[in-house]
C-alpha atoms as a PDB file:
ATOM      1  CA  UNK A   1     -97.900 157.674 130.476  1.00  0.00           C
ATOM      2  CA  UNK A   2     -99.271 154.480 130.376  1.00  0.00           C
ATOM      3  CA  UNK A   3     -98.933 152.096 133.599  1.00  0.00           C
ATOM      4  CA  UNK A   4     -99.917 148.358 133.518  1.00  0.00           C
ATOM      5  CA  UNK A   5     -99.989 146.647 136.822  1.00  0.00           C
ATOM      6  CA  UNK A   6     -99.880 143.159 136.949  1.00  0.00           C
ATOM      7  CA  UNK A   7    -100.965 139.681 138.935  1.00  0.00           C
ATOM      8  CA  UNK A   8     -98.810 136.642 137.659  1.00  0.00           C
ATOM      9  CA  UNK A   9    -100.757 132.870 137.115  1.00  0.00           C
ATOM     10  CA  UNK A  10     -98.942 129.453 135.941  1.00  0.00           C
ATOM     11  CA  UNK A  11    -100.780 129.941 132.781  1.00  0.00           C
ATOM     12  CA  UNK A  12    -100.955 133.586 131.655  1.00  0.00           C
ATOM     13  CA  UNK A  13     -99.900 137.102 133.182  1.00  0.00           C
ATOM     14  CA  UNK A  14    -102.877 139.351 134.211  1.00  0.00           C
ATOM     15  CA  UNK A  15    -103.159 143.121 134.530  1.00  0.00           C
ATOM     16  CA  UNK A  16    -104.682 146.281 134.848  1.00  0.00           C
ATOM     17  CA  UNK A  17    -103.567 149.403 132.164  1.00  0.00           C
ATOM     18  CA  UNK A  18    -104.699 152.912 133.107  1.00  0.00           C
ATOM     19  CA  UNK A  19    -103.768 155.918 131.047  1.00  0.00           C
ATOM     20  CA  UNK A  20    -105.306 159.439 132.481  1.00  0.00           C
ATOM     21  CA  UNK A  21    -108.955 158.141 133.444  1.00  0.00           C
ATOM     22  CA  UNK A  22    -108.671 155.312 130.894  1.00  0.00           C
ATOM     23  CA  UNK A  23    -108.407 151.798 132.682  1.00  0.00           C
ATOM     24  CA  UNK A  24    -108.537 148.054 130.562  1.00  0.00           C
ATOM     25  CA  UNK A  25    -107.522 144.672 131.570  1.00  0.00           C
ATOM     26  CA  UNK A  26    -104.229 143.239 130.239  1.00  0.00           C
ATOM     27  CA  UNK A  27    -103.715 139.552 129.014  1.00  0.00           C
ATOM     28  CA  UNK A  28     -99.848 138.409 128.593  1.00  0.00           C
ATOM     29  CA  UNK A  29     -98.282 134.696 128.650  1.00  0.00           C
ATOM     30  CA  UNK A  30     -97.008 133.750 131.742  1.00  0.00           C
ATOM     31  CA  UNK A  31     -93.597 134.792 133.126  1.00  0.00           C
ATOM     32  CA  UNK A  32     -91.079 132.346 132.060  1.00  0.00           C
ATOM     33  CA  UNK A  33     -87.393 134.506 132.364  1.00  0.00           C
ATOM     34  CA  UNK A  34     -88.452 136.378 129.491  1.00  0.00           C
ATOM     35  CA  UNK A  35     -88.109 134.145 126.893  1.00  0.00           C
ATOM     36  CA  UNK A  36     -88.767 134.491 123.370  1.00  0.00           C
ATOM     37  CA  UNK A  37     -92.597 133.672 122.178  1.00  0.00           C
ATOM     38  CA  UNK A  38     -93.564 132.035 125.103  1.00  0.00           C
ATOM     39  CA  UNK A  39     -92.959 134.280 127.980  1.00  0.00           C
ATOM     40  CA  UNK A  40     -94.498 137.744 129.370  1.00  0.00           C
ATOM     41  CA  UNK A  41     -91.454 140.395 129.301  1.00  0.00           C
ATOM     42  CA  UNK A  42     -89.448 141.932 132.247  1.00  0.00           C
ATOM     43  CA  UNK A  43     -91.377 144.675 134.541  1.00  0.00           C
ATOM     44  CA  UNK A  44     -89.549 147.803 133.737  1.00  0.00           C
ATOM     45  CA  UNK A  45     -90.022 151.320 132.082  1.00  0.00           C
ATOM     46  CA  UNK A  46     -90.290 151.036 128.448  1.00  0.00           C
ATOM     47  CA  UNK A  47     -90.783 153.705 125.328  1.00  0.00           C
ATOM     48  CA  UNK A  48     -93.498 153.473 123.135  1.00  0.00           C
ATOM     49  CA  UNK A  49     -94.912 154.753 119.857  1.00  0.00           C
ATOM     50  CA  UNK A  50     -97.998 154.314 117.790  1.00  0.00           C
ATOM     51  CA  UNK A  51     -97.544 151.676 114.678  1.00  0.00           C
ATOM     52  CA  UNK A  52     -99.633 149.712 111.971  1.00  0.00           C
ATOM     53  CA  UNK A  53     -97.885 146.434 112.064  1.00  0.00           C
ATOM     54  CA  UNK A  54     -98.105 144.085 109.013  1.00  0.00           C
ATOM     55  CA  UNK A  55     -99.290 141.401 111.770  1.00  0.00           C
ATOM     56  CA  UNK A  56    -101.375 142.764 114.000  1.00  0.00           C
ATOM     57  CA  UNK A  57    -102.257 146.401 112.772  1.00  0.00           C
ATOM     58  CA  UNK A  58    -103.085 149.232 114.764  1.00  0.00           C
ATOM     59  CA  UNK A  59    -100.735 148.934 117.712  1.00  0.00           C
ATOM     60  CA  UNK A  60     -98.119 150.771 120.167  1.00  0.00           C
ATOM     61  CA  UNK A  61     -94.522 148.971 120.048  1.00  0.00           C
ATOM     62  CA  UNK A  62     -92.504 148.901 122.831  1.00  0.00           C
ATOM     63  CA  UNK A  63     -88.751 149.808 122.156  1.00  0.00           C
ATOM     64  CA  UNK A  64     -85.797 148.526 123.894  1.00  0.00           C
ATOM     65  CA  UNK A  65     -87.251 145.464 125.580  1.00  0.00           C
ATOM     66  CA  UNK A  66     -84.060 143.289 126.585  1.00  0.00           C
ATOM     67  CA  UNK A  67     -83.791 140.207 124.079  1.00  0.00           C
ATOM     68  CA  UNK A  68     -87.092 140.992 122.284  1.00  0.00           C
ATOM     69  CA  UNK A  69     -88.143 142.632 119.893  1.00  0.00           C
ATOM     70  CA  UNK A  70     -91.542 144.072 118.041  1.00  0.00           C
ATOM     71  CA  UNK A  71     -93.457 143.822 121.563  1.00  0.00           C
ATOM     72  CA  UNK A  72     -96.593 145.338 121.058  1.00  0.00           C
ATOM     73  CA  UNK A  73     -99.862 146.513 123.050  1.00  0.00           C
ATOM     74  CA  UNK A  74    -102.538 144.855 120.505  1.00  0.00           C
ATOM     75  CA  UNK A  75    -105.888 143.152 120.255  1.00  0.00           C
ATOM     76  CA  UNK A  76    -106.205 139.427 121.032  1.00  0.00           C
ATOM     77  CA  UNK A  77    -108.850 137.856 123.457  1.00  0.00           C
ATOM     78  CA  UNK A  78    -106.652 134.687 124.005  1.00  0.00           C
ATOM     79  CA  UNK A  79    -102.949 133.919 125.038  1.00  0.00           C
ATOM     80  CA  UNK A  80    -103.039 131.854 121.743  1.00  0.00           C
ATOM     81  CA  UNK A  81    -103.347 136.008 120.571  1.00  0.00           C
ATOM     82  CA  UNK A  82     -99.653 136.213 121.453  1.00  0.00           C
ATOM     83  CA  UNK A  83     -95.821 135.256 120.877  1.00  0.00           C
ATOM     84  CA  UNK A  84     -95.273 137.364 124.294  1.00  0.00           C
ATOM     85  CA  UNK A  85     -97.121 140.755 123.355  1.00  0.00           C
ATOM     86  CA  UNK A  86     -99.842 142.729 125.679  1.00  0.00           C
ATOM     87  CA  UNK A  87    -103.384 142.139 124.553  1.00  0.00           C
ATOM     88  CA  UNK A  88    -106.163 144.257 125.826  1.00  0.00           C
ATOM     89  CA  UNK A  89    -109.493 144.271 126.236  1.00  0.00           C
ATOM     90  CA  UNK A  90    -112.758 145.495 128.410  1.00  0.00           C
ATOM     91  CA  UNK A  91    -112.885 142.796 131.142  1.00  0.00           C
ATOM     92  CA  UNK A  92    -111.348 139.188 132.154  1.00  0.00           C
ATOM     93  CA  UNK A  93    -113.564 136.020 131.607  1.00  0.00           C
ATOM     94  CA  UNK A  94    -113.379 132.327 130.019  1.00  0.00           C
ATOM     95  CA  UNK A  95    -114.463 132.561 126.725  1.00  0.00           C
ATOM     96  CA  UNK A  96    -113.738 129.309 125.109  1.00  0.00           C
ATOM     97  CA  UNK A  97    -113.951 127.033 127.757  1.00  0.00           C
ATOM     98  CA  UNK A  98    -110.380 126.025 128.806  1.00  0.00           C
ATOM     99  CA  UNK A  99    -109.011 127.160 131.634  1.00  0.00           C
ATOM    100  CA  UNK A 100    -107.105 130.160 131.262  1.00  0.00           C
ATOM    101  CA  UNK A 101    -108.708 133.955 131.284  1.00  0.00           C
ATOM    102  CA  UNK A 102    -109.221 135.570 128.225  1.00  0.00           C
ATOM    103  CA  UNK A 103    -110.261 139.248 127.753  1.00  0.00           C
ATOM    104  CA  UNK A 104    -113.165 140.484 126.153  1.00  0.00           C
ATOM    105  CA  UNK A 105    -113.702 143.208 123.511  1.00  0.00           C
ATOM    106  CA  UNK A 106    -110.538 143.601 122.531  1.00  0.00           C
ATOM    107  CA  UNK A 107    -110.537 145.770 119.396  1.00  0.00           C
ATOM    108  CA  UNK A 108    -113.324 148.246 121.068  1.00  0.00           C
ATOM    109  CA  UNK A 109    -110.576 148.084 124.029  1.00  0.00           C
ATOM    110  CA  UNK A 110    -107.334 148.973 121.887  1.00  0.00           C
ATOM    111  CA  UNK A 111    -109.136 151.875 119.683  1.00  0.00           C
ATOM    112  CA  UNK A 112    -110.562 153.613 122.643  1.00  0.00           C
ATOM    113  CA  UNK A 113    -106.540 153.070 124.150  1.00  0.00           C
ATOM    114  CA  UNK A 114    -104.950 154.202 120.915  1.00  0.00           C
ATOM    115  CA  UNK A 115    -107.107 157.457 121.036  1.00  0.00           C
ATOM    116  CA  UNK A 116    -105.300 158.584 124.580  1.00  0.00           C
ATOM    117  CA  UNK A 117    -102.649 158.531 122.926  1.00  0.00           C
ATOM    118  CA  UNK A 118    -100.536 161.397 120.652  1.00  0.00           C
ATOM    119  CA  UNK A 119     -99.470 158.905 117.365  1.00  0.00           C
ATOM    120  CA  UNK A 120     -97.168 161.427 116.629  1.00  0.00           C
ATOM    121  CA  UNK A 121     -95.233 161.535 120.025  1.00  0.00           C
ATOM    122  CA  UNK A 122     -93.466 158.931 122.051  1.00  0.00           C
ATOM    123  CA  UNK A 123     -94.674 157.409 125.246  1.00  0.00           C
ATOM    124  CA  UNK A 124     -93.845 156.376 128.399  1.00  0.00           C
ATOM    125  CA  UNK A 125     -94.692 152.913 129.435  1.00  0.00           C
ATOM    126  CA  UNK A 126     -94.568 151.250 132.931  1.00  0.00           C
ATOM    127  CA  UNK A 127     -95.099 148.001 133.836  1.00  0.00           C
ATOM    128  CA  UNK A 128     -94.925 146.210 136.992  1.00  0.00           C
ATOM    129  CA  UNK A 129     -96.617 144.846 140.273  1.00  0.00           C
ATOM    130  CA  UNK A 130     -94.954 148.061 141.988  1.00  0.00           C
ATOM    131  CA  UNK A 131     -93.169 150.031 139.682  1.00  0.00           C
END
């Protein structure tokens, strides 16, 4: 099971993913009512499975997210990195000198995430401040 706790901003949603002893730092849009591209999606219990998307390869997709769809937990350092995905990655920092976090390392981050995980099996996902 994965679990991804979070701490909202006005300009992006933070959090924290741990999966057995695995933990990374999460980068998301801000919440906005969960609207499409531009908005982090609803705390709440998802599925997920390994997939190569076309757009962002290596990935896990998230299924049944209300009023989205193709959600994914994928590399990206910036919330320019997303249309309302999770991005990973190592640690949180400013790395090109506006003022919203990034996250660093991002494609180290996802591969070491992607092999906790069975590709062949579904997963549980949880995300929330206190889920």
């Amino acid at each position: 099971m994965i679990r991804i706790d979070r701490w909202y901003q006005d300009d992006c949603t933070l959090g924290r993913l741990r999966i057995g002893d695995f933990l990374c730092f999460t980068l998301e849009l801000p919440s906005l009512n969960n609207q499409r591209n531009i908005s982090a999606i609803p705390e709440g219990r998802y599925t997920g499975f390994y997939r190569i998307s076309p757009t962002n390869g290596p990935c896990i997709e998230l299924m049944d997210v209300p009023g989205r769809t193709h959600i994914q937990i994928h590399k990206g350092n910036y919330t320019r990195n997303t249309q309302g995905c999770i991005l990973v990655g190592k640690s949180i920092t400013f790395l090109d000198g506006d003022k919203t976090p990034d996250v660093t390392d991002s494609l180290n981050t996802l591969n070491k995430l992607l092999s906790m995980i069975d590709k062949d099996k579904k997963l549980q996902v949880l995300i929330g401040s206190d889920q």
